[in-house]
Structure formats: C-alpha cells, structure tokens
PDB file of N, CA and C in Angstrom:
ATOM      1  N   UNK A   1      -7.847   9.458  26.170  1.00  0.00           N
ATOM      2  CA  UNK A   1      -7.900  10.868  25.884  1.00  0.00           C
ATOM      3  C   UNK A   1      -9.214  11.175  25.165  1.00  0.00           C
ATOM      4  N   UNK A   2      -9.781  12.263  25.758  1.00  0.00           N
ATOM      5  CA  UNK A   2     -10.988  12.722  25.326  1.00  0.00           C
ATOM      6  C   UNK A   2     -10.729  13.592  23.712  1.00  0.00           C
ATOM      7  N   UNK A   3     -11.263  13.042  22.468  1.00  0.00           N
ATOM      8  CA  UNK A   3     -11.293  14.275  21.565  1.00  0.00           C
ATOM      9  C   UNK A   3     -12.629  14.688  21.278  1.00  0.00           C
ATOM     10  N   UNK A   4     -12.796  15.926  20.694  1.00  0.00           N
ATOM     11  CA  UNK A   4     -13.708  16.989  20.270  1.00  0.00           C
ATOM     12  C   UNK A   4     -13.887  17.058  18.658  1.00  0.00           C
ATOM     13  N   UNK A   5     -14.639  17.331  18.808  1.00  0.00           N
ATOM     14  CA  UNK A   5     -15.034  17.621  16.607  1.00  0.00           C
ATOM     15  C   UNK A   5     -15.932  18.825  16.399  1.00  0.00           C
ATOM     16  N   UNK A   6     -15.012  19.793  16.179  1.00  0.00           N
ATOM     17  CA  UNK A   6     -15.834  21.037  15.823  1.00  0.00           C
ATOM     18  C   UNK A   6     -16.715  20.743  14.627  1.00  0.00           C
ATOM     19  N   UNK A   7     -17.866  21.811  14.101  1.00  0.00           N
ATOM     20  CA  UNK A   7     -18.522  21.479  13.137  1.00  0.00           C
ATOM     21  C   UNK A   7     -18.277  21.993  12.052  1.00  0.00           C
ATOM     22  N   UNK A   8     -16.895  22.003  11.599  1.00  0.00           N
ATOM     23  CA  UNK A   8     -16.185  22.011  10.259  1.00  0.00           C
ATOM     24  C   UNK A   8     -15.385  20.622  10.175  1.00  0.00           C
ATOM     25  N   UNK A   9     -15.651  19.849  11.112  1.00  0.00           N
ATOM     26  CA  UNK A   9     -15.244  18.413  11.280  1.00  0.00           C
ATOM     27  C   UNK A   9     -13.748  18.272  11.811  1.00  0.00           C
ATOM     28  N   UNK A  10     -13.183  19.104  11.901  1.00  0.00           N
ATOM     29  CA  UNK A  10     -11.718  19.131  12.454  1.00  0.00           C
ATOM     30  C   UNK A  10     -11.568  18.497  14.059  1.00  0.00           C
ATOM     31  N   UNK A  11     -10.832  18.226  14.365  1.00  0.00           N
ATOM     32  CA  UNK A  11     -10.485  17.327  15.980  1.00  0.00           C
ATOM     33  C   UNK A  11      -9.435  17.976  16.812  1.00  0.00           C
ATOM     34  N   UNK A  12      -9.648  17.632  17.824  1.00  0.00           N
ATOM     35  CA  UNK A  12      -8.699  18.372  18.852  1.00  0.00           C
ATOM     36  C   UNK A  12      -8.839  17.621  20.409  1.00  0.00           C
ATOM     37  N   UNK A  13      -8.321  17.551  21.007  1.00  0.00           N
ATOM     38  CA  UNK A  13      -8.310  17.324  22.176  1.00  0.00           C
ATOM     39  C   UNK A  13      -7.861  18.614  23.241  1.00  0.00           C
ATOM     40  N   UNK A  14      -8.720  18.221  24.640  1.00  0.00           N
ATOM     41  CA  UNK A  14      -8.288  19.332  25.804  1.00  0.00           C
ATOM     42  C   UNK A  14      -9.634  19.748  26.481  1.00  0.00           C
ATOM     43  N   UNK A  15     -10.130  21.268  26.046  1.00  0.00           N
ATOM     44  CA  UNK A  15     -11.080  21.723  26.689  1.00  0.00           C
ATOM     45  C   UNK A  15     -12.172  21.714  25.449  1.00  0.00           C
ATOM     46  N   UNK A  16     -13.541  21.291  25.898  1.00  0.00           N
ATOM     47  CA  UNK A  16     -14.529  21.148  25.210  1.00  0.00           C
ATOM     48  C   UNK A  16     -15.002  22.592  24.519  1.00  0.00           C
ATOM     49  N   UNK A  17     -15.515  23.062  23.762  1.00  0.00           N
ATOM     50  CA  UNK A  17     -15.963  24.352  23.271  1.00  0.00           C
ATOM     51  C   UNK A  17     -17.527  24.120  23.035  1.00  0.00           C
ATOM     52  N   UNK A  18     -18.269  25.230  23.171  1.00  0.00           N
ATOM     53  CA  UNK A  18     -19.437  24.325  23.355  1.00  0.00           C
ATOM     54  C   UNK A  18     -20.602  23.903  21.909  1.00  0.00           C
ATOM     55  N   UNK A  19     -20.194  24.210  21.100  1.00  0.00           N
ATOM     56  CA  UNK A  19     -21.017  24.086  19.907  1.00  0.00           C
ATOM     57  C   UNK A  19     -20.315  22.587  19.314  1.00  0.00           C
ATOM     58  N   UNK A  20     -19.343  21.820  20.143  1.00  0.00           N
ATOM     59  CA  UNK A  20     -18.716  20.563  19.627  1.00  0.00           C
ATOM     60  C   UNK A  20     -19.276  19.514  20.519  1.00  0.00           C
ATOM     61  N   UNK A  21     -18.911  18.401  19.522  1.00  0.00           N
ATOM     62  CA  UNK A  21     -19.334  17.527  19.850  1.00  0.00           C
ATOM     63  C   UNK A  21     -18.469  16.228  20.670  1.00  0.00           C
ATOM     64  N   UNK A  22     -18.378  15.150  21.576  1.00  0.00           N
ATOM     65  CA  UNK A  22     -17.216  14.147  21.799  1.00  0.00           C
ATOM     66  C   UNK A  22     -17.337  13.244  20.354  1.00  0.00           C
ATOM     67  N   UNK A  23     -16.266  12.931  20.281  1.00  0.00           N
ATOM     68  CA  UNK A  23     -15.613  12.158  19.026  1.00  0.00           C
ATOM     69  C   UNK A  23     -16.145  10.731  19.084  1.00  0.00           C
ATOM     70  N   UNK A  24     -16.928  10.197  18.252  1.00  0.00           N
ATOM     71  CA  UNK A  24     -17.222   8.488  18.363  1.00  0.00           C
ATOM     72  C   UNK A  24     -16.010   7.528  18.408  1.00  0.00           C
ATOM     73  N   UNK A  25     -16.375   6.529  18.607  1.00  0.00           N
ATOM     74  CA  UNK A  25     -15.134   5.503  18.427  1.00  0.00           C
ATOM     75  C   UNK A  25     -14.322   5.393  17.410  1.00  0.00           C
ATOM     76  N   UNK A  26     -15.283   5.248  16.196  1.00  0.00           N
ATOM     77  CA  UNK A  26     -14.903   4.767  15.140  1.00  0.00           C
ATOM     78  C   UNK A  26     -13.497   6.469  14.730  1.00  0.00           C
ATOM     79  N   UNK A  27     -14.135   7.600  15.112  1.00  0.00           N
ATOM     80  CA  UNK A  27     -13.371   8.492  14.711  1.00  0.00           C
ATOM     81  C   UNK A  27     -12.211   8.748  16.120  1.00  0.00           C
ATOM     82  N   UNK A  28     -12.412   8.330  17.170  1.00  0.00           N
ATOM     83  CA  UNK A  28     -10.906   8.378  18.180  1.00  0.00           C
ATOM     84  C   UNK A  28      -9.786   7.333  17.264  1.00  0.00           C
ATOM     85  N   UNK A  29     -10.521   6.170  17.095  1.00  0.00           N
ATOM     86  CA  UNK A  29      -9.458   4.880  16.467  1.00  0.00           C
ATOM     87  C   UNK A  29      -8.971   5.854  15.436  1.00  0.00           C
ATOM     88  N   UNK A  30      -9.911   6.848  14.094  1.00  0.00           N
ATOM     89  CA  UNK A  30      -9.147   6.890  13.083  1.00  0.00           C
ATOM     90  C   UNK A  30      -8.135   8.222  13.490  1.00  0.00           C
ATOM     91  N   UNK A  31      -8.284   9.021  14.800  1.00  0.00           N
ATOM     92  CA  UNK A  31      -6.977   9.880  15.014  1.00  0.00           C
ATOM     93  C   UNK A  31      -5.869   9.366  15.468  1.00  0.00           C
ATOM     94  N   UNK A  32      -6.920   8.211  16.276  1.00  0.00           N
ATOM     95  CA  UNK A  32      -4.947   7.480  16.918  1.00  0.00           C
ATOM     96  C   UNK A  32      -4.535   6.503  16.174  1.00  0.00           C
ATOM     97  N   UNK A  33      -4.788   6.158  14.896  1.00  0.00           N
ATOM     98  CA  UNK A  33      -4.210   5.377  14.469  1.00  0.00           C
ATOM     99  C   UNK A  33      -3.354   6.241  12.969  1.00  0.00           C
ATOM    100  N   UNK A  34      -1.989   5.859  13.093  1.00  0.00           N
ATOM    101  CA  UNK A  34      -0.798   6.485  12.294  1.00  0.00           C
ATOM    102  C   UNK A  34      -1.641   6.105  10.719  1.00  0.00           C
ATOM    103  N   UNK A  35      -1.242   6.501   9.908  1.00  0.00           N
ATOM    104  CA  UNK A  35      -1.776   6.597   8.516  1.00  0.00           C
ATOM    105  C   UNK A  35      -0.850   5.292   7.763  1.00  0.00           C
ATOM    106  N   UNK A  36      -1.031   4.268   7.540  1.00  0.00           N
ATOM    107  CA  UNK A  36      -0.320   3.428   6.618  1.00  0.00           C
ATOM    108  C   UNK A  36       0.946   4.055   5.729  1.00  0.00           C
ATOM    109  N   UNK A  37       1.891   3.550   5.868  1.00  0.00           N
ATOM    110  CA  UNK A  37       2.796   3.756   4.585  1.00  0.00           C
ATOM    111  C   UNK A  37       3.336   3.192   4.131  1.00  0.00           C
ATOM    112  N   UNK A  38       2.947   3.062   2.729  1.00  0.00           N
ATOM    113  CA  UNK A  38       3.236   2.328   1.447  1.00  0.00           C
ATOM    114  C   UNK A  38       4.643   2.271   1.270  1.00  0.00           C
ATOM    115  N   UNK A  39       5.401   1.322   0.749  1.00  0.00           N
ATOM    116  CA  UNK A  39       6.941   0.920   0.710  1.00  0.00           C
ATOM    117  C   UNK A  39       7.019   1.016  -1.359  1.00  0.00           C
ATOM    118  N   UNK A  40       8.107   1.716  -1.566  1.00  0.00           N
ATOM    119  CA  UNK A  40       8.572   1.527  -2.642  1.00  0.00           C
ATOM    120  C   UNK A  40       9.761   1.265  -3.048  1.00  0.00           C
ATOM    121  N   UNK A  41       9.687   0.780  -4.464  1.00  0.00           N
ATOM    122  CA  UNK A  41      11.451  -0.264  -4.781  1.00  0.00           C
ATOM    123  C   UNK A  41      11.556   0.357  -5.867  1.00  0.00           C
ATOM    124  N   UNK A  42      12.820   0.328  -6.307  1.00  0.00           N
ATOM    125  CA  UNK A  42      13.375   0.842  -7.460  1.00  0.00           C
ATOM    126  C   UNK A  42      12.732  -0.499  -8.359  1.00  0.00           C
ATOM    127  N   UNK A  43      13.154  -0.520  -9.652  1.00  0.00           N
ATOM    128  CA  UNK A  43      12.783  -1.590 -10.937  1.00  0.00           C
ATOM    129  C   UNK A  43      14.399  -2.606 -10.317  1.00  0.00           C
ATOM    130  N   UNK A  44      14.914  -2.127 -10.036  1.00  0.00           N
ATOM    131  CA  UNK A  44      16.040  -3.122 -10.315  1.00  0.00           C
ATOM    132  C   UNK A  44      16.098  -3.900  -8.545  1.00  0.00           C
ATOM    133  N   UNK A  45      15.500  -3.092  -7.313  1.00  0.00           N
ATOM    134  CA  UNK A  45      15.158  -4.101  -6.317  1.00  0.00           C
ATOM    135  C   UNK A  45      14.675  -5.054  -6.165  1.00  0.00           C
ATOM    136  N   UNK A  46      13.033  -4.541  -7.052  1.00  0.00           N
ATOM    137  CA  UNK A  46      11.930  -5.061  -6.978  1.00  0.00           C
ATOM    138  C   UNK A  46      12.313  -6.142  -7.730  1.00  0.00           C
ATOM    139  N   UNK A  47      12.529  -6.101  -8.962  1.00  0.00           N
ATOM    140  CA  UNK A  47      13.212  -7.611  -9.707  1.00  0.00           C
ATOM    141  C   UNK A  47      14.142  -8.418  -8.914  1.00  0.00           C
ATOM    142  N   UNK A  48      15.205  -8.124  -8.521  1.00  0.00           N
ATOM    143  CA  UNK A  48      15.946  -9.311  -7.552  1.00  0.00           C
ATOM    144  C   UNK A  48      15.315  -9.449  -6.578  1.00  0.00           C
ATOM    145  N   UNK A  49      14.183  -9.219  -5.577  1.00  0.00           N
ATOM    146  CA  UNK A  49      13.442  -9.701  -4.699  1.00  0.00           C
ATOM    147  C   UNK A  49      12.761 -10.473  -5.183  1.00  0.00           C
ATOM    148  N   UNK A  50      11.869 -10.356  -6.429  1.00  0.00           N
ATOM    149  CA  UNK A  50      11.076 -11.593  -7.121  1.00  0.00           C
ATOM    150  C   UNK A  50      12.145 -12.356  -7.562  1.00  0.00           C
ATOM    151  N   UNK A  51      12.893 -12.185  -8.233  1.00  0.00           N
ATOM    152  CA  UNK A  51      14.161 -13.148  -8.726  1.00  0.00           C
ATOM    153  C   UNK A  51      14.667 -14.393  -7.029  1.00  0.00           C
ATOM    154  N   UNK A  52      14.533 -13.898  -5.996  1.00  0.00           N
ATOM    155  CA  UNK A  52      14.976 -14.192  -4.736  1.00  0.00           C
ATOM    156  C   UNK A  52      13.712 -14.571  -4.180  1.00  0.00           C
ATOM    157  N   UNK A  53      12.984 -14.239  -4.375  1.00  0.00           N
ATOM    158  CA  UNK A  53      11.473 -15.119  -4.041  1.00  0.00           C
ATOM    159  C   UNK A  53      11.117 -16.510  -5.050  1.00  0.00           C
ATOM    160  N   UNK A  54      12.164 -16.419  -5.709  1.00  0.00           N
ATOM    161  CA  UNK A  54      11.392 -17.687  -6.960  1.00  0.00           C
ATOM    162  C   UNK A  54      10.459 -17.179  -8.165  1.00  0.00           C
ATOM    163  N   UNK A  55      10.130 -15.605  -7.645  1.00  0.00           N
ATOM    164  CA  UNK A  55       8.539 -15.246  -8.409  1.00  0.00           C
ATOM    165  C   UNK A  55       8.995 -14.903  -9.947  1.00  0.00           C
ATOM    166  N   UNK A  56       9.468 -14.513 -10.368  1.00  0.00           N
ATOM    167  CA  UNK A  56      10.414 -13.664 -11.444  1.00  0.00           C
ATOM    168  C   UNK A  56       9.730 -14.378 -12.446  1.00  0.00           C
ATOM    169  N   UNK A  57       9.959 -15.056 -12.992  1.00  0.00           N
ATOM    170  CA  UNK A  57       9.671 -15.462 -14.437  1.00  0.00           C
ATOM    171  C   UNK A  57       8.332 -15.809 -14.265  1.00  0.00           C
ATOM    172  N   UNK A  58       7.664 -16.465 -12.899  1.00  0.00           N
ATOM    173  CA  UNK A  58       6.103 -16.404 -13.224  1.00  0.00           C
ATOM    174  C   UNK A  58       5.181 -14.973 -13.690  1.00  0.00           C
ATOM    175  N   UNK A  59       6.035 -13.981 -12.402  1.00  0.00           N
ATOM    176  CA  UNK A  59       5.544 -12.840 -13.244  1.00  0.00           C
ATOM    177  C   UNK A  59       5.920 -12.232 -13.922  1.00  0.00           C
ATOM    178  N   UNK A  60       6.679 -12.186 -14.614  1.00  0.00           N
ATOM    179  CA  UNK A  60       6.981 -11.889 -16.120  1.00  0.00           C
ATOM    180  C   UNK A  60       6.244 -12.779 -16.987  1.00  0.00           C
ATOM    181  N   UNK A  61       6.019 -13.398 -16.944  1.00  0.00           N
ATOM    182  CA  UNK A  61       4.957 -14.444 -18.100  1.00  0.00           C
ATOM    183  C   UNK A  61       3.321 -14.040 -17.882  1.00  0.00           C
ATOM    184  N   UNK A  62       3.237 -13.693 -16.316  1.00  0.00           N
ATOM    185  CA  UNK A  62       1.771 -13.299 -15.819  1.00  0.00           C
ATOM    186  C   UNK A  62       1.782 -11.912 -16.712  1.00  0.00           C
ATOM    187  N   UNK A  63       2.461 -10.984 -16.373  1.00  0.00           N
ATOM    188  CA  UNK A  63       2.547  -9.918 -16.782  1.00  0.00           C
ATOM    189  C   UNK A  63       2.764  -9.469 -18.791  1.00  0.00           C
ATOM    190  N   UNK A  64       3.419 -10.594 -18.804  1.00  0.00           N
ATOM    191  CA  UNK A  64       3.384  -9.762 -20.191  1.00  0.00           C
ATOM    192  C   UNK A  64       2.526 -10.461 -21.151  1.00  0.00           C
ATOM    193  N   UNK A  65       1.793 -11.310 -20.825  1.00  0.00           N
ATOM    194  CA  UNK A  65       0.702 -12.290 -21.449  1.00  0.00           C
ATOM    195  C   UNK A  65      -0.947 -11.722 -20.884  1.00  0.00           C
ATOM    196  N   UNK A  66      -0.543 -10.719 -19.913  1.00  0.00           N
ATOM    197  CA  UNK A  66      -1.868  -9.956 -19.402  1.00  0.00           C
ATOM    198  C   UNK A  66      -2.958  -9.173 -20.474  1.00  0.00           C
ATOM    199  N   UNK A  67      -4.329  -9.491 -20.118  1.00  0.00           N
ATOM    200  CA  UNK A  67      -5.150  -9.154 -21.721  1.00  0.00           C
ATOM    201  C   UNK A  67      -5.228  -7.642 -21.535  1.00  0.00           C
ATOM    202  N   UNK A  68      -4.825  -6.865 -20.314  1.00  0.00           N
ATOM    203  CA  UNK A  68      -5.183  -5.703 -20.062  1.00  0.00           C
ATOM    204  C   UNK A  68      -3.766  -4.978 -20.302  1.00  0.00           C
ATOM    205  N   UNK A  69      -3.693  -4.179 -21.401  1.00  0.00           N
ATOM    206  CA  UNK A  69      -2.268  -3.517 -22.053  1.00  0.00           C
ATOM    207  C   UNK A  69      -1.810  -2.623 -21.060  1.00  0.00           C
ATOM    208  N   UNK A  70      -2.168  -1.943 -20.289  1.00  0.00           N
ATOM    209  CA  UNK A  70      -1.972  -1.181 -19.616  1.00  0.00           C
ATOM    210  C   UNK A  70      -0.574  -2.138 -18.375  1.00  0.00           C
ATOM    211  N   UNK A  71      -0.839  -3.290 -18.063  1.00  0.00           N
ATOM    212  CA  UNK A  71      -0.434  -4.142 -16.625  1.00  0.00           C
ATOM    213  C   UNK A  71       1.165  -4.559 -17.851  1.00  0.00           C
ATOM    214  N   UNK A  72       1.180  -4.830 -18.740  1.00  0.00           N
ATOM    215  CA  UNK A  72       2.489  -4.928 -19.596  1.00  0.00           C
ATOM    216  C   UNK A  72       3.169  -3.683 -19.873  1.00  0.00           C
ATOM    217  N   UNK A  73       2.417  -3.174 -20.328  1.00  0.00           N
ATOM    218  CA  UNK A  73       3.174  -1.395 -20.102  1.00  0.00           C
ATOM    219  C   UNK A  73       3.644  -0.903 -19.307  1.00  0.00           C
ATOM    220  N   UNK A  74       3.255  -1.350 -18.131  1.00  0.00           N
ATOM    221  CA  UNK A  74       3.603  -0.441 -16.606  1.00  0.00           C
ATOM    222  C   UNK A  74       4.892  -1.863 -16.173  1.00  0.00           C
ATOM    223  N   UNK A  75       4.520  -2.604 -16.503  1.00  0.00           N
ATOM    224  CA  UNK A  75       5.485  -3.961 -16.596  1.00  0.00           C
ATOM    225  C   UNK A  75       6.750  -3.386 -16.647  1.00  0.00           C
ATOM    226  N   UNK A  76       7.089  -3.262 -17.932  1.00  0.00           N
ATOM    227  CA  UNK A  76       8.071  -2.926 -19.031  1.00  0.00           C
ATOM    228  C   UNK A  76       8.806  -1.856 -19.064  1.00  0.00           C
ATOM    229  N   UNK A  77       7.679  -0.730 -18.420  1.00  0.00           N
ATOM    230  CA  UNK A  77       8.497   1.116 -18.217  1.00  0.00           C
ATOM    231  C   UNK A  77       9.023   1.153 -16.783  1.00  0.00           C
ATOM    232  N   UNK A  78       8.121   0.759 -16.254  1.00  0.00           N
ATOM    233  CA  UNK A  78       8.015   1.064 -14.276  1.00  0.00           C
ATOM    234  C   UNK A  78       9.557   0.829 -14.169  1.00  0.00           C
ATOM    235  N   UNK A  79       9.769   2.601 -13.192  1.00  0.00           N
ATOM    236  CA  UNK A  79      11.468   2.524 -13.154  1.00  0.00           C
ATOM    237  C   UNK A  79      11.156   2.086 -11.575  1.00  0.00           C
ATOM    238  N   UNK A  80       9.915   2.553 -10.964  1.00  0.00           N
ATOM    239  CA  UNK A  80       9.220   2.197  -9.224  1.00  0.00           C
ATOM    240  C   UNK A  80       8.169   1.598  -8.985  1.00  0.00           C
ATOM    241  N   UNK A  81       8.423   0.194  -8.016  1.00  0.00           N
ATOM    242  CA  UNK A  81       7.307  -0.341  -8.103  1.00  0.00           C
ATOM    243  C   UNK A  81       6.682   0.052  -6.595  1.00  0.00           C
ATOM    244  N   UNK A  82       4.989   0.634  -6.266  1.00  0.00           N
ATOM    245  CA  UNK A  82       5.038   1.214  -5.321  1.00  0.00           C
ATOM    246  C   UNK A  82       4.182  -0.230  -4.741  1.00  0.00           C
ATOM    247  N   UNK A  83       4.015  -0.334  -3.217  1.00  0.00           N
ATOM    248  CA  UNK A  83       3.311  -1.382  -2.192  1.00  0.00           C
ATOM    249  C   UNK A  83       1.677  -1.154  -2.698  1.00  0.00           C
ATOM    250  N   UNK A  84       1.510  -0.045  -3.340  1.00  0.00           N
ATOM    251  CA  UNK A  84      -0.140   0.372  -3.223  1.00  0.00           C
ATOM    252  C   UNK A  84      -0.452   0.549  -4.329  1.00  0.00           C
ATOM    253  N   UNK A  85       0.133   0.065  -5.518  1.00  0.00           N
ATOM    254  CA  UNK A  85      -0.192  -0.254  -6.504  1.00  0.00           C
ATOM    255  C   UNK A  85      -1.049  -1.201  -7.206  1.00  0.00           C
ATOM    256  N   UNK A  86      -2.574  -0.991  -7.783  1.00  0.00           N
ATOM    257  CA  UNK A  86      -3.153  -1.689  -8.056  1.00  0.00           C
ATOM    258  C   UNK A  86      -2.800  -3.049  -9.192  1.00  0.00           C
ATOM    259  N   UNK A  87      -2.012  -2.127 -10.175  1.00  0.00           N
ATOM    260  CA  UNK A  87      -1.297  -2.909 -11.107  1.00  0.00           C
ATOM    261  C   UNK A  87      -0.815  -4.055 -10.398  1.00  0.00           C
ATOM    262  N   UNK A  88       0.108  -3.990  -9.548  1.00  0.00           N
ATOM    263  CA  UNK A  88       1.152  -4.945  -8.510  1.00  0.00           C
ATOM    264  C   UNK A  88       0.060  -5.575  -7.907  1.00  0.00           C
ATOM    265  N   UNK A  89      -0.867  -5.021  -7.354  1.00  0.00           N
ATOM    266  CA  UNK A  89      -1.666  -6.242  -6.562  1.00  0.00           C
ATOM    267  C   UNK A  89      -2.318  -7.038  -7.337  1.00  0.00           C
ATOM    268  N   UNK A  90      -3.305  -6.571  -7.974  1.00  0.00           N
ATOM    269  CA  UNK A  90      -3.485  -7.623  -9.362  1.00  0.00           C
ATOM    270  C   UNK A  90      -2.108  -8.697  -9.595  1.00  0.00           C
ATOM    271  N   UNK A  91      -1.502  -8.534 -10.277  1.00  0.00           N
ATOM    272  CA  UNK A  91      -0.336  -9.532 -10.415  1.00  0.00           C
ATOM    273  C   UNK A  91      -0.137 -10.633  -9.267  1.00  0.00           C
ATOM    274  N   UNK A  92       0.118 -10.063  -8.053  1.00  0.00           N
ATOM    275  CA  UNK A  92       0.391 -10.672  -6.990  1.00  0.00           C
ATOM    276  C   UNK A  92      -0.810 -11.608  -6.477  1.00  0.00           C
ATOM    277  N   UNK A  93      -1.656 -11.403  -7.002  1.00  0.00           N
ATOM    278  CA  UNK A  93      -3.191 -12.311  -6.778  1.00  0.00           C
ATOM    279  C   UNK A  93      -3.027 -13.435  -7.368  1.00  0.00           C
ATOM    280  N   UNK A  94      -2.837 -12.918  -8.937  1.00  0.00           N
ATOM    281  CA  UNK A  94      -2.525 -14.397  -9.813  1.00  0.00           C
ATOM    282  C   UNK A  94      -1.511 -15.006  -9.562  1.00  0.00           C
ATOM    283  N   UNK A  95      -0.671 -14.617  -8.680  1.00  0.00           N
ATOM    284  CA  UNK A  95       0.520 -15.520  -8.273  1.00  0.00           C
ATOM    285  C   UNK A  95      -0.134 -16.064  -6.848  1.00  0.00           C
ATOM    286  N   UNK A  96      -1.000 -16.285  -6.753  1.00  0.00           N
ATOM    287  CA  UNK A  96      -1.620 -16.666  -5.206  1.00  0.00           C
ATOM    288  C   UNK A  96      -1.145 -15.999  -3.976  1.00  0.00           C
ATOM    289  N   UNK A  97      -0.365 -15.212  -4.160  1.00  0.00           N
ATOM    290  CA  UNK A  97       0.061 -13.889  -2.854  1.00  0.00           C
ATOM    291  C   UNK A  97      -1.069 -13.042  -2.252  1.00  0.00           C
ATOM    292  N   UNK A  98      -0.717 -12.772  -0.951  1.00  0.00           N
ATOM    293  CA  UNK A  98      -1.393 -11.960  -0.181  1.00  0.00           C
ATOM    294  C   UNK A  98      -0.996 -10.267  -0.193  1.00  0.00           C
ATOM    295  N   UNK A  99      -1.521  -9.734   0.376  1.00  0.00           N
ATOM    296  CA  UNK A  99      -0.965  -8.434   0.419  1.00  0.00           C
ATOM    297  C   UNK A  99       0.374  -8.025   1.421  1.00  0.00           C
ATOM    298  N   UNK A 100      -0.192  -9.259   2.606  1.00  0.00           N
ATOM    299  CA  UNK A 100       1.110  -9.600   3.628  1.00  0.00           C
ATOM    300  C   UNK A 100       2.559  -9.912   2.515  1.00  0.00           C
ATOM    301  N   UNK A 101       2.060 -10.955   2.023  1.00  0.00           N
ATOM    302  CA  UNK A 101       3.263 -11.605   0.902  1.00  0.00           C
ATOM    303  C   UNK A 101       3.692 -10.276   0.425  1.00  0.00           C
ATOM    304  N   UNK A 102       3.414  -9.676  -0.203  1.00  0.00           N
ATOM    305  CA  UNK A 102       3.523  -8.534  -1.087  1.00  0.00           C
ATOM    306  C   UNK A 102       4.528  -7.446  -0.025  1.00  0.00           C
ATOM    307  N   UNK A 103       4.123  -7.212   0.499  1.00  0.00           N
ATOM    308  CA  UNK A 103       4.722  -5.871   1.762  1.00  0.00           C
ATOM    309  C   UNK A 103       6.111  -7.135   2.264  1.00  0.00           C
ATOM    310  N   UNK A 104       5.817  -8.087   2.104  1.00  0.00           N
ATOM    311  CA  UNK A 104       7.375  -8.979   3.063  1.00  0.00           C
ATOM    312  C   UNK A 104       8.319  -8.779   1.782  1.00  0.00           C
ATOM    313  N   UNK A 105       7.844  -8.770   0.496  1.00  0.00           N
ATOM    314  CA  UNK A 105       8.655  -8.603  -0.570  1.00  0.00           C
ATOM    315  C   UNK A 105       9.017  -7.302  -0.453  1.00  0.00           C
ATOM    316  N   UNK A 106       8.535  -6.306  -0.642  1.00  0.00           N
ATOM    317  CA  UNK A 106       9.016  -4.953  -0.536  1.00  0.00           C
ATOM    318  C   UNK A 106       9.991  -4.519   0.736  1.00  0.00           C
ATOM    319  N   UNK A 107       9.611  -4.958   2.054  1.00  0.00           N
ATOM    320  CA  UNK A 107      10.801  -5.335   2.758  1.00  0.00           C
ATOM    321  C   UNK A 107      11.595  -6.113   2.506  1.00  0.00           C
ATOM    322  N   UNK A 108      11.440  -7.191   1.478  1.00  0.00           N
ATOM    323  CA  UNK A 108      12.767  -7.631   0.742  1.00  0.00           C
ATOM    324  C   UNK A 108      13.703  -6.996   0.115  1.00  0.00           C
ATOM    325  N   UNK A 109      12.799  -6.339  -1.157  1.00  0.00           N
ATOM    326  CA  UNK A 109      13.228  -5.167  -2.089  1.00  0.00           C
ATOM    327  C   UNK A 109      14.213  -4.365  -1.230  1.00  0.00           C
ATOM    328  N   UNK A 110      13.624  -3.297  -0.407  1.00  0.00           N
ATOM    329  CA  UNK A 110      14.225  -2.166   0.024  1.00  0.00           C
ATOM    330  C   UNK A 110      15.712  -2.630   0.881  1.00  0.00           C
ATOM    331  N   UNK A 111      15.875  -3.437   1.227  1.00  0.00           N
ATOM    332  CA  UNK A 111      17.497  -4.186   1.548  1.00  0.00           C
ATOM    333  C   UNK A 111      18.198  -4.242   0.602  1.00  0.00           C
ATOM    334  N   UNK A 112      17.847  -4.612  -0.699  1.00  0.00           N
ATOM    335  CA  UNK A 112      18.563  -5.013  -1.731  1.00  0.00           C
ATOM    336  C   UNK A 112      19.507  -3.829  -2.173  1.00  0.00           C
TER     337      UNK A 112
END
C-alpha cells in the first residue's frame, strides 16, 4: 500500500494530493507497525511471579540495598509494577535478565 505525507507531516493512504510527498520506508514500517504495549501487574502479582521465578529475595536485597533512594522507594510504595519502567529494568539488569525475561514475567504476573 502506497502512503502519502502531507506537509504538516500527517499520513494517509489512497489518492495522491499534489503538494505531498510518497512516504519513505523507514516511515511506511513506522505506520504499519502496531505501537508496543507495555504489560502491567498489580504489587501483589508482580511479587508471586518473582517469588515463582526464584527472583524474590534477590530482588528485594538488589532493591533495597540500591545507592539510588528513589529504586527503594518505588520498591516499597509501588501498588503497579509497569513492563516500561525504568526503575524495573534497572533491577532486572542486575539480576542478569533481559527485557524478553522481563515481559515473560509480566505474562507471568498477569495470570496470577
């Protein structure tokens, strides 16, 4: 499918108009491709999935021994832990996890 990019940058597909331009690659891929979405867990999922991963007490020790106060705070309050959370990915690094790892947990979580 052919798209168009008027010059307020907006996209469309169909009939060309003539002050537009055809759409590059890089910008067809970013219309046809769906927008990522981030998975979130309650505090009490997200813990029995790490509890059920083995991870639990490593990160709780990672986490509340962290030099940055902010990553224990959000530790300790967080009633939701979201997939796109920088806090969470940090953590999940020092536990040698991937971001894959991370998202298979949150599809853990969200069963629970």
């Amino acid at each position: 499918m052919a798209y168009w990019i008027d010059p307020e940058g907006r996209h469309y597909s169909g009939d060309r108009q003539r002050r537009d331009r055809a759409a590059t690659a890089d910008e067809v891929l970013a219309i046809e491709t769906p927008p990522r979405v981030f998975l979130k867990a309650t505090r009490r999922q997200f813990m029995l999935a790490l509890f059920n991963a083995g991870l639990l007490d490593a990160a709780e020790a990672i986490a509340m021994g962290h030099p940055y106060r902010p990553v224990k705070l959000e530790w300790q309050n967080a009633t939701e832990f979201w997939e796109d959370s920088p806090t969470l990915s940090a953590l999940l690094v020092e536990l040698h996890k991937t971001d894959a790892d991370l998202h298979d947990l949150m599809v853990a979580a969200s069963k629970l």
